[in-house]
N, C-alpha and C. Protein backbone atom coordinates (compact mmCIF):
# COMPACT_ATOMS: atom_id res chain seq x y z
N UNK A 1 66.91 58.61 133.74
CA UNK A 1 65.67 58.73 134.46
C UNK A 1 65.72 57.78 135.65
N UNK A 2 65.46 58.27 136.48
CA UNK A 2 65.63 57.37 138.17
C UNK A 2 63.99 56.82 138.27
N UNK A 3 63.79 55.32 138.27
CA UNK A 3 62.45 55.18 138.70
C UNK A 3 61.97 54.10 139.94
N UNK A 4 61.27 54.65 140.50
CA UNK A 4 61.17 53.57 141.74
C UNK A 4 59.32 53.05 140.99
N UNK A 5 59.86 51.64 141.56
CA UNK A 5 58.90 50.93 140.88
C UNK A 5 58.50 49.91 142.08
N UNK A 6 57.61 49.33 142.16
CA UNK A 6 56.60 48.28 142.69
C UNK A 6 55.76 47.10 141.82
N UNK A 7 56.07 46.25 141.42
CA UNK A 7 55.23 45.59 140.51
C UNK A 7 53.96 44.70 141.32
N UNK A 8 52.47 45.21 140.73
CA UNK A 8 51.37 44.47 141.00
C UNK A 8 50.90 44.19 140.20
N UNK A 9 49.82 43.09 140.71
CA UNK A 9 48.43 42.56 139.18
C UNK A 9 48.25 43.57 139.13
N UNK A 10 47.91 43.72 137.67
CA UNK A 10 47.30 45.07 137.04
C UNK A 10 45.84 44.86 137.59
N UNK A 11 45.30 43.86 137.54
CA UNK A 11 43.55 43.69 137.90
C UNK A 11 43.42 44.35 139.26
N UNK A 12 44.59 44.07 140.41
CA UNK A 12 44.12 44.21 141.49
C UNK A 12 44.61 45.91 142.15
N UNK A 13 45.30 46.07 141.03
CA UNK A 13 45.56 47.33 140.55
C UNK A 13 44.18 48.43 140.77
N UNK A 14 43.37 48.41 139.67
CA UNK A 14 42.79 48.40 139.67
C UNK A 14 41.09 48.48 140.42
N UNK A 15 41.33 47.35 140.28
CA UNK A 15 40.22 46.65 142.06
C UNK A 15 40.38 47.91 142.98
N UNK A 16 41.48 48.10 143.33
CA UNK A 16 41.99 48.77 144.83
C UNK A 16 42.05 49.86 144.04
N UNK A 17 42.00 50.66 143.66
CA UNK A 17 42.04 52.36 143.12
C UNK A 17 40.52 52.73 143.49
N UNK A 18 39.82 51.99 142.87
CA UNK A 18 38.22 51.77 143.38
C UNK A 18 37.85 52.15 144.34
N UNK A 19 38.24 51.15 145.14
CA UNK A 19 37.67 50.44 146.25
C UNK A 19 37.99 51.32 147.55
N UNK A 20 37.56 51.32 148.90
CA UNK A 20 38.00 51.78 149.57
C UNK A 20 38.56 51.20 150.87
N UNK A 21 39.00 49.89 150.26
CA UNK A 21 39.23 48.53 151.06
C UNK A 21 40.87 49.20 151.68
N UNK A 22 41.27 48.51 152.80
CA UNK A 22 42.26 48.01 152.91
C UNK A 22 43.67 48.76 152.38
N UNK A 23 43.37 47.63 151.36
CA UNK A 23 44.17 47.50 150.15
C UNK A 23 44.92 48.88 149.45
N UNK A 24 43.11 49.19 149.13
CA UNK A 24 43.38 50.84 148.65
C UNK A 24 44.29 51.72 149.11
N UNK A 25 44.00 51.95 150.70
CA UNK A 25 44.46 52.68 151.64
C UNK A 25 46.42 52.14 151.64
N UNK A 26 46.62 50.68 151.21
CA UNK A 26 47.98 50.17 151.22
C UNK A 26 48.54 50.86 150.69
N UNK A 27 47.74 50.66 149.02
CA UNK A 27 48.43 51.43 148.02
C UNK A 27 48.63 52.83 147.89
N UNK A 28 47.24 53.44 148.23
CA UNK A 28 47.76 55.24 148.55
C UNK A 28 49.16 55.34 149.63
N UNK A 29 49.21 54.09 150.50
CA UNK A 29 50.45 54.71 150.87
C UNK A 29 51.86 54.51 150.75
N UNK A 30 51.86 53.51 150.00
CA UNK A 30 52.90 53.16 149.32
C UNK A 30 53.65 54.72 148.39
N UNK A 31 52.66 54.33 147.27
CA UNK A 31 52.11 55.84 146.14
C UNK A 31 52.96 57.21 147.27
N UNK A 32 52.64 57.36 148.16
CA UNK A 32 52.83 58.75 148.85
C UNK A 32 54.20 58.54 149.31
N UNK A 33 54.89 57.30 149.97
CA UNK A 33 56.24 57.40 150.25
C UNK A 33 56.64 57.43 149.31
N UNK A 34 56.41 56.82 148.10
CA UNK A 34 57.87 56.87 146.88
C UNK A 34 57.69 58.31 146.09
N UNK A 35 56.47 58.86 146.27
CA UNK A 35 56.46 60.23 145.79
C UNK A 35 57.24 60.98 146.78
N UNK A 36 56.90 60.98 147.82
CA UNK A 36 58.07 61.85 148.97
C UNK A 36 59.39 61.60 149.06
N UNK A 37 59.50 60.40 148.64
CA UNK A 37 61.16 59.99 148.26
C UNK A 37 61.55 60.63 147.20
N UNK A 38 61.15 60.12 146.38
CA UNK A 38 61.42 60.97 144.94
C UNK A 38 61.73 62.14 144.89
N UNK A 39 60.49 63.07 145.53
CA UNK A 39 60.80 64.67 145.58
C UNK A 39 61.93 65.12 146.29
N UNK A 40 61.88 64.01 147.30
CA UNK A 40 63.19 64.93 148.15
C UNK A 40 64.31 64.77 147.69
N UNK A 41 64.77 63.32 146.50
CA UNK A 41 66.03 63.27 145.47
C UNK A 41 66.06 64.63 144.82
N UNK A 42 64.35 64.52 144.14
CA UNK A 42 64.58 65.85 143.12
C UNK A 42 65.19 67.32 143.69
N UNK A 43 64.76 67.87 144.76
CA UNK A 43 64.99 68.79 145.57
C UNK A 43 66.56 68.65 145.55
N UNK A 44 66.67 67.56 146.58
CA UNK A 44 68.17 67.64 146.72
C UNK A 44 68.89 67.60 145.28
N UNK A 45 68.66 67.10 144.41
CA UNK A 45 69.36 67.32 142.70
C UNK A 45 69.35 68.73 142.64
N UNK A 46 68.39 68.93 142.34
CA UNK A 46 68.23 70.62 141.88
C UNK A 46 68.73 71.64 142.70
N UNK A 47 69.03 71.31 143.58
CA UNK A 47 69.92 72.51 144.72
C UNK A 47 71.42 72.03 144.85
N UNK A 48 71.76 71.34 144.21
CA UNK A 48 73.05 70.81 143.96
C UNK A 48 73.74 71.03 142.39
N UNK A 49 72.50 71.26 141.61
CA UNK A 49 72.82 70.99 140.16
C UNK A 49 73.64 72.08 139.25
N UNK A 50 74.74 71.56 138.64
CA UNK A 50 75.40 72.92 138.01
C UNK A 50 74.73 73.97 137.47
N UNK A 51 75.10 75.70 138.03
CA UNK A 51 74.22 76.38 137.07
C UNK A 51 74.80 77.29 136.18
N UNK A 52 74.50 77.87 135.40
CA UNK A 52 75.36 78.52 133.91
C UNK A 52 75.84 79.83 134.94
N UNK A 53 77.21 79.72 134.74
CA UNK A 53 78.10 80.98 135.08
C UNK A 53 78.33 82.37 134.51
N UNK A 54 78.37 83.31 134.61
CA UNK A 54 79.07 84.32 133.70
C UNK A 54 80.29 84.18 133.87
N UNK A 55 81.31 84.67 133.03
CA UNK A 55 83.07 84.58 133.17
C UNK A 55 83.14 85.19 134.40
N UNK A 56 82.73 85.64 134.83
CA UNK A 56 83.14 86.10 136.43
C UNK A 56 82.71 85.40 137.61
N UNK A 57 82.23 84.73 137.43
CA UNK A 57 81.56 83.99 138.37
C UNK A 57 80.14 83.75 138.86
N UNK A 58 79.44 84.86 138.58
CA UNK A 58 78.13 84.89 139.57
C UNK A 58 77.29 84.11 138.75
N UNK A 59 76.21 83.94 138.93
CA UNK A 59 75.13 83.29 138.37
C UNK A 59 74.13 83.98 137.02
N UNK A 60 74.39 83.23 136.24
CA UNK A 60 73.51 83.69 134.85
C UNK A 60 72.03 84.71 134.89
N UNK A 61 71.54 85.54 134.99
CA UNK A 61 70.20 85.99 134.88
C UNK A 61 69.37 85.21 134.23
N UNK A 62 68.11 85.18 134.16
CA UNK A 62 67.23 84.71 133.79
C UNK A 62 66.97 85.20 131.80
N UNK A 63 67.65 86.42 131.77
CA UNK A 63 67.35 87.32 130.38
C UNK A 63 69.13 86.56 129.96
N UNK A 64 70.24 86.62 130.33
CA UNK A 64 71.08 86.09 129.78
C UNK A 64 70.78 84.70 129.58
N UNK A 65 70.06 83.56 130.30
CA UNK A 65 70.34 82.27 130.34
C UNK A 65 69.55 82.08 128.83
N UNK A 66 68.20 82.84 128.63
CA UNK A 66 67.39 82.86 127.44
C UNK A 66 68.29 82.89 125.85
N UNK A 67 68.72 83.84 126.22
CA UNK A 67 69.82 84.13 124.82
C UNK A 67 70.85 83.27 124.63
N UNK A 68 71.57 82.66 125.65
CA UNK A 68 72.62 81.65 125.50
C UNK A 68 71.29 80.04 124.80
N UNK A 69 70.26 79.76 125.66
CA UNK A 69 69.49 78.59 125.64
C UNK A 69 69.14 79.09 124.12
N UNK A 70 68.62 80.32 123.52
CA UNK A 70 68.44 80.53 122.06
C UNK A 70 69.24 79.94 120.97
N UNK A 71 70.68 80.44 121.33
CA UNK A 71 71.38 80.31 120.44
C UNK A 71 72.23 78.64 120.43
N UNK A 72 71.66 78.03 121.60
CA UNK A 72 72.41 76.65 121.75
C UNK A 72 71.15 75.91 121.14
N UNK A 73 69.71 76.30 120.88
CA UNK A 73 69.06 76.00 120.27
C UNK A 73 68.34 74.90 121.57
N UNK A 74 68.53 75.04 122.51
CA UNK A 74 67.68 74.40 123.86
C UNK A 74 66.25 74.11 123.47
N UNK A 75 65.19 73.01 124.31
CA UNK A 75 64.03 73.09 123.62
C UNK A 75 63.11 73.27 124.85
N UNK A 76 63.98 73.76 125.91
CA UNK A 76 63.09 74.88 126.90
C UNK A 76 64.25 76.18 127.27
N UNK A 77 63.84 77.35 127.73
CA UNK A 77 64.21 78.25 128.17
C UNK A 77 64.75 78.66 129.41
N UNK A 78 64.44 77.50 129.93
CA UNK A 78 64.74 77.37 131.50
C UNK A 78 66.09 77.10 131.82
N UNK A 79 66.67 77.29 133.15
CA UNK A 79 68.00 76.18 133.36
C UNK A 79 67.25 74.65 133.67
N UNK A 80 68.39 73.71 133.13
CA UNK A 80 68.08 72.58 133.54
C UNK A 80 67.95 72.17 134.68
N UNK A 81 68.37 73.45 135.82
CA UNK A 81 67.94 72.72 137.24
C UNK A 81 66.86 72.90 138.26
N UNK A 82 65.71 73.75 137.22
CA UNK A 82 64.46 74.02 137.70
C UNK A 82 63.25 73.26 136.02
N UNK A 83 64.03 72.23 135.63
CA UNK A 83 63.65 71.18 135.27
C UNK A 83 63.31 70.14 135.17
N UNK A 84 63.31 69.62 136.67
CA UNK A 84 62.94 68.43 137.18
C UNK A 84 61.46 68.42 137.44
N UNK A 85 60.93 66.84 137.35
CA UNK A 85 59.56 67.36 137.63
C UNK A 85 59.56 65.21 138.19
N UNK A 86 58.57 65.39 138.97
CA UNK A 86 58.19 63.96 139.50
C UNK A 86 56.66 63.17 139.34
N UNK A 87 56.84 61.98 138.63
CA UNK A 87 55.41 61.36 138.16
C UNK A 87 55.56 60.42 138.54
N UNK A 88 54.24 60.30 138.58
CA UNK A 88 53.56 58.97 139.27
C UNK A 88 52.93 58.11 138.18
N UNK A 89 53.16 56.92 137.93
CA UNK A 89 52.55 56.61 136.53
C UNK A 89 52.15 54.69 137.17
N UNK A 90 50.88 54.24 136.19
CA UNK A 90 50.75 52.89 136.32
C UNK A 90 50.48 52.77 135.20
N UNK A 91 51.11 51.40 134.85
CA UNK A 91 51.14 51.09 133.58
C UNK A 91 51.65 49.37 133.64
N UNK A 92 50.86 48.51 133.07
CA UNK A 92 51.65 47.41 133.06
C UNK A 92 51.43 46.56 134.44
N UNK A 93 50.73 46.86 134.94
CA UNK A 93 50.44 46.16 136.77
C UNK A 93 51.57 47.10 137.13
N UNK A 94 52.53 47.71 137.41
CA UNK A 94 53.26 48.75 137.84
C UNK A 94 53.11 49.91 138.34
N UNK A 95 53.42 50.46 139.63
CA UNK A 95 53.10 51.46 139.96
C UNK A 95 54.42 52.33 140.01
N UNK A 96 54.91 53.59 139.48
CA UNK A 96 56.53 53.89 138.81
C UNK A 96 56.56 55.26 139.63
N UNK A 97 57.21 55.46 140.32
CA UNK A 97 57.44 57.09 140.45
C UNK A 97 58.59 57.32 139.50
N UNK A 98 58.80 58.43 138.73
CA UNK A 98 59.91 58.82 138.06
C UNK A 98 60.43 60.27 137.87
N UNK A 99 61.50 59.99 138.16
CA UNK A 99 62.15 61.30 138.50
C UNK A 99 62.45 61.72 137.03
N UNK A 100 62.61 63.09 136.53
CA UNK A 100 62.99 63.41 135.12
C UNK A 100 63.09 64.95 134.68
N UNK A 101 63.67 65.13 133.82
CA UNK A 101 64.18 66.70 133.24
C UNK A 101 63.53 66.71 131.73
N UNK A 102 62.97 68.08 131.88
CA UNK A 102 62.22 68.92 131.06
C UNK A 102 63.47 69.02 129.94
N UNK A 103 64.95 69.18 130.33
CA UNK A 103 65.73 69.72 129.62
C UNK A 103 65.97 68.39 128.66
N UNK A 104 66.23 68.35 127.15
CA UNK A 104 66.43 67.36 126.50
C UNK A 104 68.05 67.31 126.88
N UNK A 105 69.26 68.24 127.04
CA UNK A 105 70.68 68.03 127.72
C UNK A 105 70.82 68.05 128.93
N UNK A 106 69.85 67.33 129.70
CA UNK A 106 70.21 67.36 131.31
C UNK A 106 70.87 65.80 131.66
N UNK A 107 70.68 65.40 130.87
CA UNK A 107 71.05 63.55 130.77
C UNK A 107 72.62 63.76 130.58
N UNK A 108 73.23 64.70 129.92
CA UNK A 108 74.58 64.81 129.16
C UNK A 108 75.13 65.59 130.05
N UNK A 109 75.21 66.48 131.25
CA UNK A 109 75.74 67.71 131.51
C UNK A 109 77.03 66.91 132.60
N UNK A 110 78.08 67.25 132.30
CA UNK A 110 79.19 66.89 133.18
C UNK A 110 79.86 67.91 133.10
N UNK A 111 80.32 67.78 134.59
CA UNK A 111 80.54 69.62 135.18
C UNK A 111 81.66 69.30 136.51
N UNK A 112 82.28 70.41 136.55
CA UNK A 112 83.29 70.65 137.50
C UNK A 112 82.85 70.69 139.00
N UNK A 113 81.42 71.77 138.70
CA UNK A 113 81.12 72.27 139.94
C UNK A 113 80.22 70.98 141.12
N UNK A 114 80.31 69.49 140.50
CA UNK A 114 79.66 68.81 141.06
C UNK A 114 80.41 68.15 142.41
N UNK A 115 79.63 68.79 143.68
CA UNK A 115 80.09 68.43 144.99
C UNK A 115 80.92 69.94 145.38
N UNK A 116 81.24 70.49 144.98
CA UNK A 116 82.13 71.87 144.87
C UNK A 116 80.98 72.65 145.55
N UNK A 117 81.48 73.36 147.01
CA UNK A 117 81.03 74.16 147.72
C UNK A 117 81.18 75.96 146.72
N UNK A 118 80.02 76.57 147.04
CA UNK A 118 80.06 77.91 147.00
C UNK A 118 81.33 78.81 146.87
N UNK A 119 81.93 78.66 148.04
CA UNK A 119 83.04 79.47 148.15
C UNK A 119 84.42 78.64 147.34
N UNK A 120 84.03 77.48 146.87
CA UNK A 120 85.36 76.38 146.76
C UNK A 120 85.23 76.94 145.05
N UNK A 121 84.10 77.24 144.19
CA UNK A 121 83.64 77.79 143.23
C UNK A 121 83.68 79.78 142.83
N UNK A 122 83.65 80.21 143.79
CA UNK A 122 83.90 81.84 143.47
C UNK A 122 85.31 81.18 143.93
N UNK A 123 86.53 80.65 144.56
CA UNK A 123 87.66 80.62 144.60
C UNK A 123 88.88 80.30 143.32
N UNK A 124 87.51 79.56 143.11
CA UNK A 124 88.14 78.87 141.22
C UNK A 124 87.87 80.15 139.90
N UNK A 125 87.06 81.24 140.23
CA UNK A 125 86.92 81.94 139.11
C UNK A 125 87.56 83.44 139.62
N UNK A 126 88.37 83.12 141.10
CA UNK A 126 88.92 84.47 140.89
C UNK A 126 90.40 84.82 140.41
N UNK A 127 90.29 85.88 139.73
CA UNK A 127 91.88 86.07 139.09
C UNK A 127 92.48 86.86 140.12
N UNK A 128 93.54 85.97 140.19
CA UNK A 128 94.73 86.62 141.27
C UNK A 128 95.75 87.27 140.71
N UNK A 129 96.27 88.46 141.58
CA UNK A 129 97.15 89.53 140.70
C UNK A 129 98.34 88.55 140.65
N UNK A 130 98.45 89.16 139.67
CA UNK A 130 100.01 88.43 138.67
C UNK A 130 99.97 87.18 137.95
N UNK A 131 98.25 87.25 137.88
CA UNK A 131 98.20 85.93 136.99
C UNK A 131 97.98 85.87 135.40
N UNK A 132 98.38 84.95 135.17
CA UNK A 132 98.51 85.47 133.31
C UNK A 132 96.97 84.99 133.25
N UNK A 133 96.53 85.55 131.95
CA UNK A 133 95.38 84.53 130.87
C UNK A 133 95.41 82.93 131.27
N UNK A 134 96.43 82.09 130.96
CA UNK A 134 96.76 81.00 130.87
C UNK A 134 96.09 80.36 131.87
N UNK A 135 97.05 81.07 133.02
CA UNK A 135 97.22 80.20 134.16
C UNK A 135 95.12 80.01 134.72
N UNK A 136 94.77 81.95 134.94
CA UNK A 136 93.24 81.77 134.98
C UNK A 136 92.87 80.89 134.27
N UNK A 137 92.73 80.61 132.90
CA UNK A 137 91.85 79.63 132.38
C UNK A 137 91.86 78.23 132.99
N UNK A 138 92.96 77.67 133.24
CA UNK A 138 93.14 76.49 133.40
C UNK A 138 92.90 75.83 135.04
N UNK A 139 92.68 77.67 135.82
CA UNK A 139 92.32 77.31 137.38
C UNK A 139 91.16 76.99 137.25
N UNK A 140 90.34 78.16 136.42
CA UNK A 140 88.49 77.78 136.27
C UNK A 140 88.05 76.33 135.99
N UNK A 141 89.46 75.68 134.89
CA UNK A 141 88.60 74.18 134.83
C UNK A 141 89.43 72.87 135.66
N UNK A 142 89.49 73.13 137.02
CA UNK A 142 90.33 72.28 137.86
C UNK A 142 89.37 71.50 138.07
N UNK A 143 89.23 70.28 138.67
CA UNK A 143 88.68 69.62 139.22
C UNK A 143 87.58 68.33 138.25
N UNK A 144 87.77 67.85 138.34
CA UNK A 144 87.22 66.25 137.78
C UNK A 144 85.72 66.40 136.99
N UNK A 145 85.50 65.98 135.96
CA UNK A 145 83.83 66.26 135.37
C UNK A 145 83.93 64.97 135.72
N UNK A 146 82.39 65.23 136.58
CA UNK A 146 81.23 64.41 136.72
C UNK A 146 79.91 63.98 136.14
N UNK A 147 79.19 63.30 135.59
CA UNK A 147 78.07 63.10 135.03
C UNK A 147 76.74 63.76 136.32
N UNK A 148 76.34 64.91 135.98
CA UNK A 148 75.35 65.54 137.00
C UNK A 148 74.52 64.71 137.22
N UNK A 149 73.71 63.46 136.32
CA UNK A 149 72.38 63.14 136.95
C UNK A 149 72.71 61.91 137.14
N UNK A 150 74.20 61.09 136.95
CA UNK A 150 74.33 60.27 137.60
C UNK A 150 74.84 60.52 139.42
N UNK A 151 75.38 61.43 139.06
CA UNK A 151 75.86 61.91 140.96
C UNK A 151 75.00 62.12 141.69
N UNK A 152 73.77 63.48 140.60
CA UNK A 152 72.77 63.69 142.03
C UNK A 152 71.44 63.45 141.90
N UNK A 153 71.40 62.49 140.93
CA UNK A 153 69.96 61.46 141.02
C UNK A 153 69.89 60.35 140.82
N UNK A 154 70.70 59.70 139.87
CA UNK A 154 70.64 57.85 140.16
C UNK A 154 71.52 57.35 141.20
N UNK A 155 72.41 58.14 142.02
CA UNK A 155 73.23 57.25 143.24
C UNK A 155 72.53 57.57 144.46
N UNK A 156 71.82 58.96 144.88
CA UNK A 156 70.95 59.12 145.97
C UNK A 156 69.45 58.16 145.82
N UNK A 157 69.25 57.83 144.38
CA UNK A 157 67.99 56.81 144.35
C UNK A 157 68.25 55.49 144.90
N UNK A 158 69.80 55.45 144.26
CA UNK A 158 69.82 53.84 144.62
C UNK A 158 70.27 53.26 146.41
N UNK A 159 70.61 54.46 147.42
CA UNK A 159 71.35 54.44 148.13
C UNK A 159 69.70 54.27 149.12
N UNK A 160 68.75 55.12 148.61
CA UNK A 160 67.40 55.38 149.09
C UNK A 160 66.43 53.84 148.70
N UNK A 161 66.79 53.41 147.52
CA UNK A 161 65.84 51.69 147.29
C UNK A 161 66.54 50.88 148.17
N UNK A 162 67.16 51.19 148.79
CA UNK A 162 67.33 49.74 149.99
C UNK A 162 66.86 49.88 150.72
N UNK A 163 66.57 51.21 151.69
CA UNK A 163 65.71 51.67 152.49
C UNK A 163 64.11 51.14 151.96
N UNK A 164 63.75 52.13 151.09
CA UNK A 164 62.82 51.92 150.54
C UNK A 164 62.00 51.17 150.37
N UNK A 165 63.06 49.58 150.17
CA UNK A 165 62.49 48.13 149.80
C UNK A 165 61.46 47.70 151.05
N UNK A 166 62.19 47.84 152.00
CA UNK A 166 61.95 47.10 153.44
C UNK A 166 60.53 47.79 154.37
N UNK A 167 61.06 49.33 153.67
CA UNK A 167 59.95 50.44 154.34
C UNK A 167 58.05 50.07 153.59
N UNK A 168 58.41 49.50 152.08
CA UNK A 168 57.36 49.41 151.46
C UNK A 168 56.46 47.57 151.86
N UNK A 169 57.47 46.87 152.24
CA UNK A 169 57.34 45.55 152.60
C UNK A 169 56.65 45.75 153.98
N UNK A 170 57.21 46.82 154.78
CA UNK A 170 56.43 46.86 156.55
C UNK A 170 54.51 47.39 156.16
N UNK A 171 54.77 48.43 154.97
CA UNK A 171 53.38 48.72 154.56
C UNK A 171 52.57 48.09 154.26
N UNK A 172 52.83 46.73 153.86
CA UNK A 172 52.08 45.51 152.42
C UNK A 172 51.71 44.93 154.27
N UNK A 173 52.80 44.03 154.82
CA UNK A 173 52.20 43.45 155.63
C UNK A 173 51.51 44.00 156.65
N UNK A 174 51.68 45.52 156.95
CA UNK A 174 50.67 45.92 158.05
C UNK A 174 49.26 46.24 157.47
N UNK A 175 49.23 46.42 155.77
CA UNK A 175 48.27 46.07 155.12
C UNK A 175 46.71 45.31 154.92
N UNK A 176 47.61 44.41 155.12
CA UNK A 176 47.13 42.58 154.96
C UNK A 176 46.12 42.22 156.53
């Protein structure tokens, strides 16, 4: 789970949710960049994110992905890459955006196709004449497994909190 966080008094927390001070107005905008940050990780994750293949290549249907997610015993129906969802939470004097998957195996998925262009992917699942069984199988699984939600959501988060830090610090003091 990727979370961008801000720590405040919880009281003044508070206070300022209220209020229509200042302050308030700080914090709604704080609140709105790390939500727009966030989404646009999530976006960019999910349009990057491995999706279930048929042996031929093309992309799973929606009625096949159901029956495979049935029988793997999944505890949504969905693909995991229209599983992302982004919250805003306070808790603790903390104000958290957090990025996260509906899918209980989206944390685990390491995959070939991560960074692998379109065409670099139908190139890997096509069988070329005179090729045995063998050789196909072992072209389909070329290329390096990657941990999916470490590649395309905790390294674009962390590459984005340095930015982030400085962008939320210009807000506090033009705040004040």
């Amino acid at each position: 789970m990727a979370k961008f966080g801000v720590k405040v008094d919880a009281r003044a927390l508070e206070s300022m949710g209220k209020s229509l001070s200042p302050a308030s107005r700080t914090l709604r905008r704080i609140q709105t960049l790390m939500e727009t940050e966030a989404n646009r990780i999530r976006d960019e994750g999910a349009k990057a994110w491995p999706r279930t293949y048929t042996s031929r290549g093309d992309p799973a249907s929606d009625e096949w992905y159901r029956k495979v997610a049935r029988r793997k015993g999944h505890n949504i129906t969905i693909p995991s890459s229209e599983s992302f969802e982004v919250d805003t939470r306070v808790s603790s004097g903390k104000l958290e955006t957090v990025i996260f998957s509906a899918a209980d195996w989206a944390y685990a998925i390491r995959s070939r196709q991560i960074g692998e262009t379109e065409t670099q992917r139908r190139e890997r699942f096509e069988w070329n004449k005179g090729q045995s069984p063998e050789q196909y199988k072992s072209q389909k699984q070329l290329g390096a497994k990657r941990h999916a939600w470490s590649v395309l959501m905790v390294r674009p988060f962390k590459k984005a909190q340095r930015d982030l830090g400085a962008k939320i610090l210009a807000i506090i003091e033009e705040g004040l």
